[in-house]
C-alpha atoms as a PDB file:
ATOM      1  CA  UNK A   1      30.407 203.682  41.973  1.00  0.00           C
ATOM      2  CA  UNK A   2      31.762 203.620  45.529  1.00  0.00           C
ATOM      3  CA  UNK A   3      33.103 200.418  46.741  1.00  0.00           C
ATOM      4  CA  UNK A   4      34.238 200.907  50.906  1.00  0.00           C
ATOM      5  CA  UNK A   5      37.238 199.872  50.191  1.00  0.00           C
ATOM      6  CA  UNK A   6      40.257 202.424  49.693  1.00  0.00           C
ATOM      7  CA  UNK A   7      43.838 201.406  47.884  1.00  0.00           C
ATOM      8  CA  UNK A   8      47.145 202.042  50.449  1.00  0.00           C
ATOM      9  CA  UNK A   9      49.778 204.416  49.045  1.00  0.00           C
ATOM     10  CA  UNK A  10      52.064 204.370  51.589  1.00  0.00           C
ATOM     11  CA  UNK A  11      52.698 201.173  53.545  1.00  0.00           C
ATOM     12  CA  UNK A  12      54.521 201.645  56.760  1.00  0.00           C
ATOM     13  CA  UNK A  13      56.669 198.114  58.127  1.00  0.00           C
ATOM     14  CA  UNK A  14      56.458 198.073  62.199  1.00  0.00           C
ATOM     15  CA  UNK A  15      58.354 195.101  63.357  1.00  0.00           C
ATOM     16  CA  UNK A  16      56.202 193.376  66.557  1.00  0.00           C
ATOM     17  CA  UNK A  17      57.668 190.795  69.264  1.00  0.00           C
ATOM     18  CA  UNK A  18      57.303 187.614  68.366  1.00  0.00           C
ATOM     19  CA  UNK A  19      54.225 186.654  70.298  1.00  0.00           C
ATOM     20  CA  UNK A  20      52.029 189.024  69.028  1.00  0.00           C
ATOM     21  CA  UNK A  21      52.703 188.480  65.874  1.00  0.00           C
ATOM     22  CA  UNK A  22      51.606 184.395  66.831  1.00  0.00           C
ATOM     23  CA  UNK A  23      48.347 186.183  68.483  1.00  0.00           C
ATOM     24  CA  UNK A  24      47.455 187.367  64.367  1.00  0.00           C
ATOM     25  CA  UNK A  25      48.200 184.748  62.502  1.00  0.00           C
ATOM     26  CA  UNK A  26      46.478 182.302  64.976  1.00  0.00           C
ATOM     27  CA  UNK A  27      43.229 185.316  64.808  1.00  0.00           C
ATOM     28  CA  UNK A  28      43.587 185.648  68.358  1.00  0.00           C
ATOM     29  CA  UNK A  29      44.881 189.064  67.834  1.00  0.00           C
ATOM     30  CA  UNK A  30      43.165 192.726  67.666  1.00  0.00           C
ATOM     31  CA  UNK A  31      46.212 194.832  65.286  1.00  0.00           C
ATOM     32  CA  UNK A  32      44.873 198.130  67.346  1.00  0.00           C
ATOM     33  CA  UNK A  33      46.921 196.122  70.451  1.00  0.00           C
ATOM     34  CA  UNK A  34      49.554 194.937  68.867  1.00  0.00           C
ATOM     35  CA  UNK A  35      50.430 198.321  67.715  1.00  0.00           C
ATOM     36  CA  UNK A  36      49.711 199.362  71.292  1.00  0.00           C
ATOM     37  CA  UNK A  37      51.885 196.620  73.455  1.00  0.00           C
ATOM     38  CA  UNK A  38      53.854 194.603  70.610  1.00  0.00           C
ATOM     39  CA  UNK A  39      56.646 196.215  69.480  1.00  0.00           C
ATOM     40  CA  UNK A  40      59.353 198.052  71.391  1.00  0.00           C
ATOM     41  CA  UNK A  41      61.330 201.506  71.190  1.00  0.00           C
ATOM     42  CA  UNK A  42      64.774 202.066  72.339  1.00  0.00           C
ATOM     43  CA  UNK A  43      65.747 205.634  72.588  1.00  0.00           C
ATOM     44  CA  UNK A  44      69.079 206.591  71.997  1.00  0.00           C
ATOM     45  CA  UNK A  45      69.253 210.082  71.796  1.00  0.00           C
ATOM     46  CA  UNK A  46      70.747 212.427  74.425  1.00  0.00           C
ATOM     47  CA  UNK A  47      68.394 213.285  76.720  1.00  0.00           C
ATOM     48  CA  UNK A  48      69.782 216.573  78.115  1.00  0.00           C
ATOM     49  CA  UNK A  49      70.255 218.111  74.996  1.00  0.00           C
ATOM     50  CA  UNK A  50      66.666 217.367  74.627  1.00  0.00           C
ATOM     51  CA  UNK A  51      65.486 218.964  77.545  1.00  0.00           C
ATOM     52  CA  UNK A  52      67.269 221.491  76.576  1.00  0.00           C
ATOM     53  CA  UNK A  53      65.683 222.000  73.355  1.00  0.00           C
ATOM     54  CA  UNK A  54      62.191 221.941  75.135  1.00  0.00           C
ATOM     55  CA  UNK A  55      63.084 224.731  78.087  1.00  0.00           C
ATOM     56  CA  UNK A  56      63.904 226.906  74.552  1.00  0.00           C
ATOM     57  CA  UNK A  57      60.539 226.413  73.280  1.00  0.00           C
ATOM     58  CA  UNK A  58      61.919 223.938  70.595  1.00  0.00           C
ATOM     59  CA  UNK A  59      60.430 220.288  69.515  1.00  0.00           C
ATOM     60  CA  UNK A  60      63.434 217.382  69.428  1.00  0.00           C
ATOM     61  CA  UNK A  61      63.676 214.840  66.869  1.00  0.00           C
ATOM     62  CA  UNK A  62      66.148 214.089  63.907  1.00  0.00           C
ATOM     63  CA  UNK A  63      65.625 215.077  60.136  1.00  0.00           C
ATOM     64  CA  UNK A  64      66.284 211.674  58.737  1.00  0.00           C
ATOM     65  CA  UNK A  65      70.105 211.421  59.722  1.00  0.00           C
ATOM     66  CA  UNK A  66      71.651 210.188  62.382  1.00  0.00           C
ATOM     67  CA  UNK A  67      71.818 213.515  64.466  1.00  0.00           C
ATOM     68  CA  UNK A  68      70.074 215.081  67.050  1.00  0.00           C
ATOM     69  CA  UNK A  69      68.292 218.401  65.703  1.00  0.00           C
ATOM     70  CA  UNK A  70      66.604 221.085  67.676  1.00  0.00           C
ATOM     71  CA  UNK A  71      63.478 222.077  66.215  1.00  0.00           C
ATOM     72  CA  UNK A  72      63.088 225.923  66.862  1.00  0.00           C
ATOM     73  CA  UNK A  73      60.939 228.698  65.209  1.00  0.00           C
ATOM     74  CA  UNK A  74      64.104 229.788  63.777  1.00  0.00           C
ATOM     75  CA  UNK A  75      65.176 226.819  62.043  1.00  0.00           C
ATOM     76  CA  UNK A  76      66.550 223.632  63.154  1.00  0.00           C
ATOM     77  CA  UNK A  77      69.949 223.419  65.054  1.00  0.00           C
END
């Protein structure tokens, strides 16, 4: 028997400013636009070295440390 309803495996935490998270509890929020406008993202990475990566045909990102990592077809560097 179906029911519609499907059980999370993986739950993801996404901190949101303040006043969004006021706009859901109070049900004046929509989640889709919270995830869209209520959280921010500070970058800290170099941004050169990223560039960098991209002119070589590479994809830049970390691989769960605290270092930046060029992703090439080679390997990651």
């Amino acid at each position: 028997m179906y029911s519609g309803f499907c059980t999370p495996s993986v739950t993801v935490m996404i901190p949101i400013l303040a006043t969004q998270a006021a706009q859901l509890i109070s049900g004046n929020g929509i989640v889709s636009n919270v995830l869209k406008d209520g959280f921010d993202l500070k970058w800290t990475g170099n941004y050169g070295q990223c560039q960098g990566c991209i002119g070589t045909g590479g994809v830049c990102g970390n691989d769960g440390g605290s270092e930046f990592r060029c992703f090439c077809k080679d390997g990651p560097h």
